[in-house]
Protein backbone atom coordinates (compact mmCIF):
# COMPACT_ATOMS: atom_id res chain seq x y z
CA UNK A 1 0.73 10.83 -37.95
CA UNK A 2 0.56 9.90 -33.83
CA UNK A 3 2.47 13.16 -33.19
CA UNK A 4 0.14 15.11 -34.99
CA UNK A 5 -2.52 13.06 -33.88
CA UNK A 6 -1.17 13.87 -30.64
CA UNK A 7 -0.96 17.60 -31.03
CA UNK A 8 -4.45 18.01 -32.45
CA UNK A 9 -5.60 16.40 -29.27
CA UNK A 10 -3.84 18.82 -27.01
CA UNK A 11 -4.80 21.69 -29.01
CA UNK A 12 -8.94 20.99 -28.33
CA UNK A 13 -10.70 23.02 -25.73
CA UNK A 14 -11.14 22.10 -22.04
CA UNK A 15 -14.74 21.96 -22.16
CA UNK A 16 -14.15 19.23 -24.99
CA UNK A 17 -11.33 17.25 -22.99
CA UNK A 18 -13.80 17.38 -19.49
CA UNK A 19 -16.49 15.81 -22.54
CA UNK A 20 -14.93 13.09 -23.97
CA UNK A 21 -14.40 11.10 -20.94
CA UNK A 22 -18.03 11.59 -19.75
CA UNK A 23 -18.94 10.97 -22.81
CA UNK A 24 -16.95 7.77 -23.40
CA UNK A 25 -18.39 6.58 -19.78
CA UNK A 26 -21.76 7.61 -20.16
CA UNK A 27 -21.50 5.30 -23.54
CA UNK A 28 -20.46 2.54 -21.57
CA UNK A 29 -22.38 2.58 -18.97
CA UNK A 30 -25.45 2.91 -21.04
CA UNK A 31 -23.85 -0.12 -22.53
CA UNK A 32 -23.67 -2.19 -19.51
CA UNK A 33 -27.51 -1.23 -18.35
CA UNK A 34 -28.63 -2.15 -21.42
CA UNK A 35 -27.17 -5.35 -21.37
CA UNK A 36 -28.06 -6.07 -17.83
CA UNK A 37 -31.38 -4.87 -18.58
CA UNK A 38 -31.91 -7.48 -21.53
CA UNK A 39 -30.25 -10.33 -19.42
CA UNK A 40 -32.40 -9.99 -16.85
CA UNK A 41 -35.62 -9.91 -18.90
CA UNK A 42 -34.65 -12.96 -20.51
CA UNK A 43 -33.95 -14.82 -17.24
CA UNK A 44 -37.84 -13.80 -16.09
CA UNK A 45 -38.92 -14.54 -19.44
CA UNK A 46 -36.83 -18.31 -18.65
CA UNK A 47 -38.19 -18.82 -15.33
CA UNK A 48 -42.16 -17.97 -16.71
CA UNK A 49 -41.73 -20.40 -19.52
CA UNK A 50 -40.31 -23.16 -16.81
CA UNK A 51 -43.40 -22.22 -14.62
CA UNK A 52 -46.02 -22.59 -17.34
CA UNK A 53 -43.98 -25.70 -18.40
CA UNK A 54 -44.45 -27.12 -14.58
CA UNK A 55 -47.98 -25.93 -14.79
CA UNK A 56 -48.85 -28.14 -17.46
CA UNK A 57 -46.69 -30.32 -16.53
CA UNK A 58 -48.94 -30.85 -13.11
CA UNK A 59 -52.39 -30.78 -15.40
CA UNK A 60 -51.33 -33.72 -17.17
CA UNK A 61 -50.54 -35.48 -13.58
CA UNK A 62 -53.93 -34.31 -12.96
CA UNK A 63 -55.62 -35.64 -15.88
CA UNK A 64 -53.84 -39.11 -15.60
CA UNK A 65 -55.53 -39.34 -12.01
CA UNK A 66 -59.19 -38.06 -12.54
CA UNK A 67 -59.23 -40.67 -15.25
CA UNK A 68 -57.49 -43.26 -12.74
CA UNK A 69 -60.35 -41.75 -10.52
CA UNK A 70 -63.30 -42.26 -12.91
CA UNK A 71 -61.84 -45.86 -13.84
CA UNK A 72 -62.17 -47.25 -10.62
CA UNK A 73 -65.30 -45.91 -9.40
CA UNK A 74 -67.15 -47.61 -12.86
CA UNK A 75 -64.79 -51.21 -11.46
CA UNK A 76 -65.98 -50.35 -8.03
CA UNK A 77 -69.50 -50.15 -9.17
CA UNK A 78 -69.02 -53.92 -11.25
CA UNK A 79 -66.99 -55.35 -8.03
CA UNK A 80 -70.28 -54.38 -6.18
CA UNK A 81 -72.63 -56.42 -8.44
CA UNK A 82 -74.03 -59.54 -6.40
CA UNK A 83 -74.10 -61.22 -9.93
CA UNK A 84 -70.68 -60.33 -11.13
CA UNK A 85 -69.71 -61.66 -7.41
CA UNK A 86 -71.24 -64.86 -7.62
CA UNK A 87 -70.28 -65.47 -11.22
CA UNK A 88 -66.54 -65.14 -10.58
CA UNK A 89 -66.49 -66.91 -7.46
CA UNK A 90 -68.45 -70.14 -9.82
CA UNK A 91 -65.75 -68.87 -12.07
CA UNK A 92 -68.66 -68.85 -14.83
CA UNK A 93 -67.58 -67.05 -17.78
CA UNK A 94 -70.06 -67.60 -20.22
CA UNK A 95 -72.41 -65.84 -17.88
CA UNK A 96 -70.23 -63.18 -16.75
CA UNK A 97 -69.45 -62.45 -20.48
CA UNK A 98 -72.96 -62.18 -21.24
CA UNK A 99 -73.08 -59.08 -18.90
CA UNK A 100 -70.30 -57.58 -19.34
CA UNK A 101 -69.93 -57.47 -23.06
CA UNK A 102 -73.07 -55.03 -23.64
CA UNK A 103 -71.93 -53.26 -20.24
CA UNK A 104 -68.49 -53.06 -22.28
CA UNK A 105 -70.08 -51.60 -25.48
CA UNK A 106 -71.76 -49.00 -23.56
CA UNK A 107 -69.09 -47.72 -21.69
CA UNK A 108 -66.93 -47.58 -24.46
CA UNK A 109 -69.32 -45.36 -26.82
CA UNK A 110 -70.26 -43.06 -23.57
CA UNK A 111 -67.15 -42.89 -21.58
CA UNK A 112 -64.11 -43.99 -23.99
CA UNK A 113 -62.79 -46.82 -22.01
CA UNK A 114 -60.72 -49.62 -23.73
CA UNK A 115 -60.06 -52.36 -21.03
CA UNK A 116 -62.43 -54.37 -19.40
CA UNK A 117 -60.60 -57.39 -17.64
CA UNK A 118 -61.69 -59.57 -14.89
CA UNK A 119 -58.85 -61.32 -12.89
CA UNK A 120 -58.52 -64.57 -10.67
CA UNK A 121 -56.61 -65.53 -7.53
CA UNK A 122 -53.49 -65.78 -7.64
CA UNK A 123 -53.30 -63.49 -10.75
CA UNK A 124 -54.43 -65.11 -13.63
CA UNK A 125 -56.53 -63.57 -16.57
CA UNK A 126 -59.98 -65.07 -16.15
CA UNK A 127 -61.75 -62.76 -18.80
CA UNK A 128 -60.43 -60.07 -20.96
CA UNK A 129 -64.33 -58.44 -22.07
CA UNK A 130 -62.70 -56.10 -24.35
CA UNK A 131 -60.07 -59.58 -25.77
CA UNK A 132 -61.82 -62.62 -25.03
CA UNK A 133 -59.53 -64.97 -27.26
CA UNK A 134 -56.67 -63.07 -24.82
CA UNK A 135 -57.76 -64.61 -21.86
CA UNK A 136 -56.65 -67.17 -19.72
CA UNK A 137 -52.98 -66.73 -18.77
CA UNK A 138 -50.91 -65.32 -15.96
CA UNK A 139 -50.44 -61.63 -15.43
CA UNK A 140 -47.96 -61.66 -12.28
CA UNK A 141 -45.96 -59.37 -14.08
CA UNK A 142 -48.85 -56.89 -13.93
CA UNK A 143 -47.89 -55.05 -10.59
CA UNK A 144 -51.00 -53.31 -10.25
CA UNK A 145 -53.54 -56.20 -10.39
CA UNK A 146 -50.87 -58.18 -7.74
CA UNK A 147 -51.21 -55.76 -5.40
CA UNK A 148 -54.78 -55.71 -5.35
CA UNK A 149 -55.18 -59.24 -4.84
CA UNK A 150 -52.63 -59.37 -1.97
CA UNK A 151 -53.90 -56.31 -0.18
CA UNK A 152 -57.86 -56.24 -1.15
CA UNK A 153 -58.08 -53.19 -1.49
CA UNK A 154 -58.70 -51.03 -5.12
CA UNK A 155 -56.33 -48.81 -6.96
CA UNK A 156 -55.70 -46.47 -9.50
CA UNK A 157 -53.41 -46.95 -11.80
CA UNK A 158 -51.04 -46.33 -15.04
CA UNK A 159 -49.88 -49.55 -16.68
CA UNK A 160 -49.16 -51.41 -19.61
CA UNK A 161 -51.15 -54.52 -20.47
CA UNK A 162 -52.11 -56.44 -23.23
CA UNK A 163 -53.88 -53.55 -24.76
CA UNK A 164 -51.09 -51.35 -24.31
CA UNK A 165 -50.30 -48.44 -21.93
CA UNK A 166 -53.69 -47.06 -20.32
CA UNK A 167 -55.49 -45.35 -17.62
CA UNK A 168 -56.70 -47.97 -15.19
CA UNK A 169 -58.73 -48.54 -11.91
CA UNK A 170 -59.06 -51.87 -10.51
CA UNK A 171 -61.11 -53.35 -7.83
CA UNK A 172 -61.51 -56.36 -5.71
CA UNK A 173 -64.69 -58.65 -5.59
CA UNK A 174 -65.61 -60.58 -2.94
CA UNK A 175 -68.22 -63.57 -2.49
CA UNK A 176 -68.97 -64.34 0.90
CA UNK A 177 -66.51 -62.65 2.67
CA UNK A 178 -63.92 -64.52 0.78
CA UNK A 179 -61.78 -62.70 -2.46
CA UNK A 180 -63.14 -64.08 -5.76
CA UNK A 181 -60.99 -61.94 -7.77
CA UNK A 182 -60.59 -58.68 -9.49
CA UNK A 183 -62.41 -56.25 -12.19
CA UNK A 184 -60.42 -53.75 -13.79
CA UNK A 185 -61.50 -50.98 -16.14
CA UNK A 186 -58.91 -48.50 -17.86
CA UNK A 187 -58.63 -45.68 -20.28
CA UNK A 188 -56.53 -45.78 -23.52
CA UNK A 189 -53.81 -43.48 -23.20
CA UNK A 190 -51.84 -41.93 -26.29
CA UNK A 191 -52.61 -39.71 -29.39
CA UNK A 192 -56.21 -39.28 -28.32
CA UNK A 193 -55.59 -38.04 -24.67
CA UNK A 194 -52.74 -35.88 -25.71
CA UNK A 195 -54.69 -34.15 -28.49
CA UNK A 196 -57.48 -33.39 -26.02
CA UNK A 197 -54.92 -32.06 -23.54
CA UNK A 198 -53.83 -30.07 -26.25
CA UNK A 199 -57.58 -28.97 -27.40
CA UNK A 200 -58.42 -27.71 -23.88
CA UNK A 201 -55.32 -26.21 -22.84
CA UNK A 202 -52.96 -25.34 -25.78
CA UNK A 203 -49.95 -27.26 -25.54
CA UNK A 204 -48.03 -29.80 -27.84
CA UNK A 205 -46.98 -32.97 -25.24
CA UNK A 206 -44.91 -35.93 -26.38
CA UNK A 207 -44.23 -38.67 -23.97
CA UNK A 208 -42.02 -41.19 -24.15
CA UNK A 209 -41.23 -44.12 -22.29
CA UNK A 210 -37.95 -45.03 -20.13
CA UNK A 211 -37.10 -48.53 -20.26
């Protein structure tokens, strides 16, 4: 069977034995192109799905920090309040509460925010608006609202509390000259910010937490 296979092989034209190998080669190298081709359109299509990923990736850095933004211009605007000042430094709740509560209400229906938390030297809870029977103990552990009272100076930031992980700005208040204490304001974050991420801008985002 070879020899014959062998003999019908030599008995073909020339024309056909010139073919065959360019034909054989042209096969293969269409081959290869094709496969380089297709490799190399799935690497772009790799690299623009990592790009859109880092794109969104950034808006949701973005969105975290407007809100941070917006958060601590409303505690900015309380810190400001000669009342709210001289309340906290005469560390008068009941008054204090009976301002901030309706304040509280209304920013919540308007703006969405969850936390409204004023804060005492050296870092005590003094009155949780939005938690009132939560109030009263020490929040060292709550970096944010530490570094505010050591360096005077307001920040946003993204933090658990009490309430859970939010969206928060928090400013110093002053009486006198002297620091009275602190006002922070914050923004629930979770299934509510992620679907309106996803509303605006079309993708699914999961986070989750590294302890």
């Amino acid at each position: 069977a070879h020899r014959t296979f062998f003999f019908s092989i030599q008995g073909i034209s020339l024309k056909w034995k010139i073919m065959i190998p360019f034909l054989f080669f042209s096969f293969v190298g269409t081959m290869l192109l094709t496969y380089i081709g297709l490799t190399s359109q799935q690497e772009l299509i790799r690299q623009e799905e990592q790009q859109k990923i880092r794109s969104f990736y950034r808006l949701f850095l973005t969105r975290i920090g407007y809100k941070g933004e917006q958060a601590l211009s409303m505690a900015t605007v309380v810190a400001e309040n000669p009342r709210v000042q001289e309340w906290l430094a005469r560390r008068d709740k009941d008054a204090l509460e009976a301002y901030a509560a309706p304040l509280y209400e209304r920013l919540q229906v308007d703006f969405g925010i969850l936390q409204f938390h004023f804060h005492i030297p050296p870092g005590k809870s003094f009155l949780r608006v939005h938690l009132p029977q939560a109030s009263g103990e020490m929040i060292a552990y709550r970096k944010a609202i530490m570094d505010v009272m050591k360096s005077g100076r307001g920040i946003a930031t993204f933090e658990w509390g009490v309430t859970g992980l939010g969206i928060r700005g928090i400013a110093p208040i002053y009486d006198a000259g002297a620091l009275a204490g602190s006002v922070e304001i914050g923004f629930p974050f979770g299934k509510l910010f992620l679907e309106d991420l996803k509303k605006n801008w079309g993708p699914d985002i999961t986070v989750f937490q590294k302890k």
